[in-house]
C-alpha atoms as a PDB file:
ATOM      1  CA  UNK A   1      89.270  81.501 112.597  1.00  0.00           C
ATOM      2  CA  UNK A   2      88.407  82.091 116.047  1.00  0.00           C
ATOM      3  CA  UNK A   3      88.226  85.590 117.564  1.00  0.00           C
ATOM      4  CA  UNK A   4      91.630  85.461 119.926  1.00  0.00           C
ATOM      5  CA  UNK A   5      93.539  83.831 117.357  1.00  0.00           C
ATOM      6  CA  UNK A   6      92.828  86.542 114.293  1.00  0.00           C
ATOM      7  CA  UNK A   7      93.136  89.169 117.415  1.00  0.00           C
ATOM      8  CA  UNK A   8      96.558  87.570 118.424  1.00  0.00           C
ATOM      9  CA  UNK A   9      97.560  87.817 114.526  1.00  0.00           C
ATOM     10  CA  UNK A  10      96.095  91.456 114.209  1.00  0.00           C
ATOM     11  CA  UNK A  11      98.802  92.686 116.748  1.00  0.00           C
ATOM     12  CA  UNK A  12     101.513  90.349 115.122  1.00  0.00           C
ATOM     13  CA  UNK A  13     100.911  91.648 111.966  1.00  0.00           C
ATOM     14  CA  UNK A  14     100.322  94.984 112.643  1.00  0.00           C
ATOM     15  CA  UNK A  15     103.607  95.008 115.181  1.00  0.00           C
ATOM     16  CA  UNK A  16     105.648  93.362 112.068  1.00  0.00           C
ATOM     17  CA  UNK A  17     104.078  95.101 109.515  1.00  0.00           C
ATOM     18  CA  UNK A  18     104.581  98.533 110.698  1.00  0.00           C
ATOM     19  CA  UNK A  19     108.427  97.820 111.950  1.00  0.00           C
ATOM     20  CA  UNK A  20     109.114  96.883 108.627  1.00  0.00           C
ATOM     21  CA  UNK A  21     107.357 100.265 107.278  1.00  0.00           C
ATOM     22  CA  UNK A  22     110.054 102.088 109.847  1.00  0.00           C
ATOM     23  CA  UNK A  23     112.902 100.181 109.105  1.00  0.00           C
ATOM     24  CA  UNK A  24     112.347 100.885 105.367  1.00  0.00           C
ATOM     25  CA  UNK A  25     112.145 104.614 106.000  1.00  0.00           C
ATOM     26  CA  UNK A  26     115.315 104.583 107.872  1.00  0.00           C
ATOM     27  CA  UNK A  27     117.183 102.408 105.441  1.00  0.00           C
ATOM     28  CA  UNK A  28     116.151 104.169 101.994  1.00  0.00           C
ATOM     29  CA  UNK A  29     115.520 107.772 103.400  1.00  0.00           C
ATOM     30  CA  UNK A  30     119.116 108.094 103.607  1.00  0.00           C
ATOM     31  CA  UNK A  31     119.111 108.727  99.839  1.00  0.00           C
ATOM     32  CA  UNK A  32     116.408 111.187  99.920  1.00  0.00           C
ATOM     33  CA  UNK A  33     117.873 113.176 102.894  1.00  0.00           C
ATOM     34  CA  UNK A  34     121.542 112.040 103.236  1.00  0.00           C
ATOM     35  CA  UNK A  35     123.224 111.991 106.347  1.00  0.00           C
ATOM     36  CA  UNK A  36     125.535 115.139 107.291  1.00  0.00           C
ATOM     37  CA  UNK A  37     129.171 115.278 106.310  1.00  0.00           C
ATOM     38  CA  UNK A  38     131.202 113.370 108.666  1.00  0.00           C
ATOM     39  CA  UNK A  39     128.155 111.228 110.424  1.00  0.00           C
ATOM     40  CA  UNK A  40     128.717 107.630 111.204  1.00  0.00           C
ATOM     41  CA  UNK A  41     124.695 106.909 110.738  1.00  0.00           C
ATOM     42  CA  UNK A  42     125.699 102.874 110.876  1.00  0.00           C
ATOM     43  CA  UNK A  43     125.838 102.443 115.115  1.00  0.00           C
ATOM     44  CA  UNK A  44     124.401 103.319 117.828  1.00  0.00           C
ATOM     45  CA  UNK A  45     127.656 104.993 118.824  1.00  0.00           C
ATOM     46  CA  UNK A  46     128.441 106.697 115.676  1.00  0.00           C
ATOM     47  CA  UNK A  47     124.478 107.847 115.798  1.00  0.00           C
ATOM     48  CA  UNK A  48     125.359 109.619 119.270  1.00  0.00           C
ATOM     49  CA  UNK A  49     128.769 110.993 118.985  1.00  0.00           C
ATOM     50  CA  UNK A  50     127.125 112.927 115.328  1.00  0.00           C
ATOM     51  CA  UNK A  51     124.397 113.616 116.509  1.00  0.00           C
ATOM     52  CA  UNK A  52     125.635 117.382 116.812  1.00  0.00           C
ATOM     53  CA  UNK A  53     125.738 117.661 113.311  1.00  0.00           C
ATOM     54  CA  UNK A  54     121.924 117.157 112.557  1.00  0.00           C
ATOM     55  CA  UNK A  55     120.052 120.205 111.035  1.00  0.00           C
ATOM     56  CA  UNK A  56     116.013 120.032 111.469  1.00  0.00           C
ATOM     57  CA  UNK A  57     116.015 118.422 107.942  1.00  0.00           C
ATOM     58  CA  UNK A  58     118.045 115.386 108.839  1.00  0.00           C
ATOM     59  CA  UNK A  59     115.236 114.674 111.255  1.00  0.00           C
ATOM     60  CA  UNK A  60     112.601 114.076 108.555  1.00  0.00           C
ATOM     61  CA  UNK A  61     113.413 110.547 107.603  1.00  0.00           C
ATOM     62  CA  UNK A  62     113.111 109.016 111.308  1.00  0.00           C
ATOM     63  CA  UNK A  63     109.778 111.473 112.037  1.00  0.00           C
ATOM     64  CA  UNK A  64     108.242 109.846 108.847  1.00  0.00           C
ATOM     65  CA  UNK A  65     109.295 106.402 109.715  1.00  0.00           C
ATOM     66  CA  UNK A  66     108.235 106.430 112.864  1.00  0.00           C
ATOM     67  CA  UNK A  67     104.331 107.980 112.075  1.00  0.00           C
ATOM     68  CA  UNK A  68     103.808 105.947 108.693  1.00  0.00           C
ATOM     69  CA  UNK A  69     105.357 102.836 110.579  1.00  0.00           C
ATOM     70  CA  UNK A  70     102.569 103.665 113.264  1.00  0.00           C
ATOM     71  CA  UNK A  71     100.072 104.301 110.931  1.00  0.00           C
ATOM     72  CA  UNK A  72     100.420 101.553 108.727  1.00  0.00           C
ATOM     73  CA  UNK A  73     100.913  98.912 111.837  1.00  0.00           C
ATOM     74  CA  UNK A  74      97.661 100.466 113.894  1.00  0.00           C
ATOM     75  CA  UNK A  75      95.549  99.781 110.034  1.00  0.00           C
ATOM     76  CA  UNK A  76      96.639  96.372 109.595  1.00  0.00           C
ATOM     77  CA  UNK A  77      95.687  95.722 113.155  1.00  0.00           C
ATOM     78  CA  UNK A  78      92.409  97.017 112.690  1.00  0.00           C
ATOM     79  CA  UNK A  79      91.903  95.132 109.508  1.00  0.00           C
ATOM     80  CA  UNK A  80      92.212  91.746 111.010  1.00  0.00           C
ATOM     81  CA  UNK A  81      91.186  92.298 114.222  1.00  0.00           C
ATOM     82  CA  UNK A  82      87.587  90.239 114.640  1.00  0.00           C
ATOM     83  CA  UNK A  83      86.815  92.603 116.964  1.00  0.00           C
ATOM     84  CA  UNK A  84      87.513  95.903 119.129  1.00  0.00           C
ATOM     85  CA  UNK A  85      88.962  97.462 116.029  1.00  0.00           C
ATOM     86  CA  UNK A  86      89.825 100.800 117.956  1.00  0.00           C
ATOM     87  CA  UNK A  87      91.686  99.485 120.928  1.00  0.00           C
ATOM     88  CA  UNK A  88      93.928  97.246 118.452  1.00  0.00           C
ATOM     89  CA  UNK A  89      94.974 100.478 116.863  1.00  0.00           C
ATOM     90  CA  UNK A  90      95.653 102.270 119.824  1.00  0.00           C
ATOM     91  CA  UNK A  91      97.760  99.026 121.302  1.00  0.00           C
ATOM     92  CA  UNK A  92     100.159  99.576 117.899  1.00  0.00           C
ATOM     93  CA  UNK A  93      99.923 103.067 118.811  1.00  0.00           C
ATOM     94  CA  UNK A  94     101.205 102.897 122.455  1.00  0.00           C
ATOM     95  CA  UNK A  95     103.352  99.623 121.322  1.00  0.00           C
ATOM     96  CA  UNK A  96     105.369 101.867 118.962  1.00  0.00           C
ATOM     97  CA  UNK A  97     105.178 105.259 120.748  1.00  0.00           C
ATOM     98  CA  UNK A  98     107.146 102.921 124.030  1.00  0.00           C
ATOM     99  CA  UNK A  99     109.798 102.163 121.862  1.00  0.00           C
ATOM    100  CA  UNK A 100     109.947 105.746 120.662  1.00  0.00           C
ATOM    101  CA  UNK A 101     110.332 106.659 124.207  1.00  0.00           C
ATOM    102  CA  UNK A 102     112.805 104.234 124.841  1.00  0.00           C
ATOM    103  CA  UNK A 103     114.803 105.786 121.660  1.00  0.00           C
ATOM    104  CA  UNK A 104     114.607 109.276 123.395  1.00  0.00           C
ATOM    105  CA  UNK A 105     116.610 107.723 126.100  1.00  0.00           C
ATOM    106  CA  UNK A 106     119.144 105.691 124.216  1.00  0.00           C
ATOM    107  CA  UNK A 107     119.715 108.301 121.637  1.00  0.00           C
ATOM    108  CA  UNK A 108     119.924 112.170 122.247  1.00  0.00           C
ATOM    109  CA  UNK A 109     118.039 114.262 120.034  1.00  0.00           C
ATOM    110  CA  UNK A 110     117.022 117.780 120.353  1.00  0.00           C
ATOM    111  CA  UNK A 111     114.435 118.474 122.715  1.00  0.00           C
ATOM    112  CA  UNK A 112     112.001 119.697 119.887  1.00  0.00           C
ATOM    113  CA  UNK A 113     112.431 116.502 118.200  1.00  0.00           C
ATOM    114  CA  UNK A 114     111.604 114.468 121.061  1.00  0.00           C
ATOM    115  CA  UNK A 115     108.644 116.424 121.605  1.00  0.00           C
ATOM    116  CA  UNK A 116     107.230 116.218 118.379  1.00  0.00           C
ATOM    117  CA  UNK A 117     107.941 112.555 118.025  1.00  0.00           C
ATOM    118  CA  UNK A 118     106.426 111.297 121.128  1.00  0.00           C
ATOM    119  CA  UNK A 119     103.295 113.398 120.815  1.00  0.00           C
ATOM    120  CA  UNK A 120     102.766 113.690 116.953  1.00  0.00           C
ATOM    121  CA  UNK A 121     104.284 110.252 115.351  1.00  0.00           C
ATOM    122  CA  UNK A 122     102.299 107.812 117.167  1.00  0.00           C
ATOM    123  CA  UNK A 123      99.166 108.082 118.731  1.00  0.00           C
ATOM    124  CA  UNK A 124      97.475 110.251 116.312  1.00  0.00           C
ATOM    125  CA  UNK A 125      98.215 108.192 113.489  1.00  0.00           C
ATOM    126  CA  UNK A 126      96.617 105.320 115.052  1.00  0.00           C
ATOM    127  CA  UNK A 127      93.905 107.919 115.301  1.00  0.00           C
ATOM    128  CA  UNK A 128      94.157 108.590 111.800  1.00  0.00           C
ATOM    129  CA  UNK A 129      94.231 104.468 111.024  1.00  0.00           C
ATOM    130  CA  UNK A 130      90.722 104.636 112.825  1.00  0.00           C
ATOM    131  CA  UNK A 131      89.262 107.775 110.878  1.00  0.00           C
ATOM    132  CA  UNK A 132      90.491 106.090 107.488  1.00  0.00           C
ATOM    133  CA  UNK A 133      88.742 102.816 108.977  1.00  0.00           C
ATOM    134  CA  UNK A 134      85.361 104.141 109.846  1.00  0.00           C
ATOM    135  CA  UNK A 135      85.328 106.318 106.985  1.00  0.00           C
ATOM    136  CA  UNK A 136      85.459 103.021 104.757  1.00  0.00           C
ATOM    137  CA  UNK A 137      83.061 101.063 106.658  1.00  0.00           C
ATOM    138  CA  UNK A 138      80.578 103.942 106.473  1.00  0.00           C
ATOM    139  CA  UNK A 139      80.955 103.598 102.522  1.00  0.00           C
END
């Protein structure tokens, strides 16, 4: 397979890959943390309008979707990239953390949320997808 093509296919993969990670989080984790009492969790509109009634724990499920989503997209990518391994993972990494910036503007959270999502769920896992990576190849 030529180098562009399995490079083109690394992000595709990893993009894919690691949305479907997130999506799963967000679908299922409603059963492990449910919802508050009264939220409409469905739409975008129902999402904002009880969005007051969040405590910190409700906030778990979308943290973990978006990091293992990350994490799990930037590892793929490096798998099947043929070659600059690294920057692959950080392209996931920046990929995903711009549509966790995006979310921050179409959907108010707390502050400290925000925070911690933009700076802890994306680019260090992708760091972490390279650690795991190296480690293994050192092997």
């Amino acid at each position: 397979m030529k180098v562009i093509t399995r490079n083109i296919l690394a992000v595709v993969l990893g993009a894919v890959l690691g949305s479907i990670v997130n999506m799963g989080i967000i679908v299922f984790g409603g059963s492990l943390v449910p919802p508050p009492e009264g939220a409409d969790v469905i739409t975008m509109e129902g999402l904002k309008a009880s969005m007051h009634l969040f405590q910190p724990i409700h906030f778990l499920m979308p943290f973990l979707a978006h990091a293992l989503g990350t994490f799990f997209g930037a590892l793929v990518a490096m798998l099947v990239a043929a070659n600059h391994k690294e920057k692959f993972s950080y392209g996931i990494g920046i990929l995903f953390m711009l549509g966790g910036i995006a979310n921050v503007f179409m959907l108010p959270s707390p502050l400290w949320f925000s925070i911690l999502d933009v700076l802890g769920a994306y680019l260090p896992m992708s760091i972490l997808a390279i650690i795991l990576v190296r480690k293994r190849v050192q092997k």
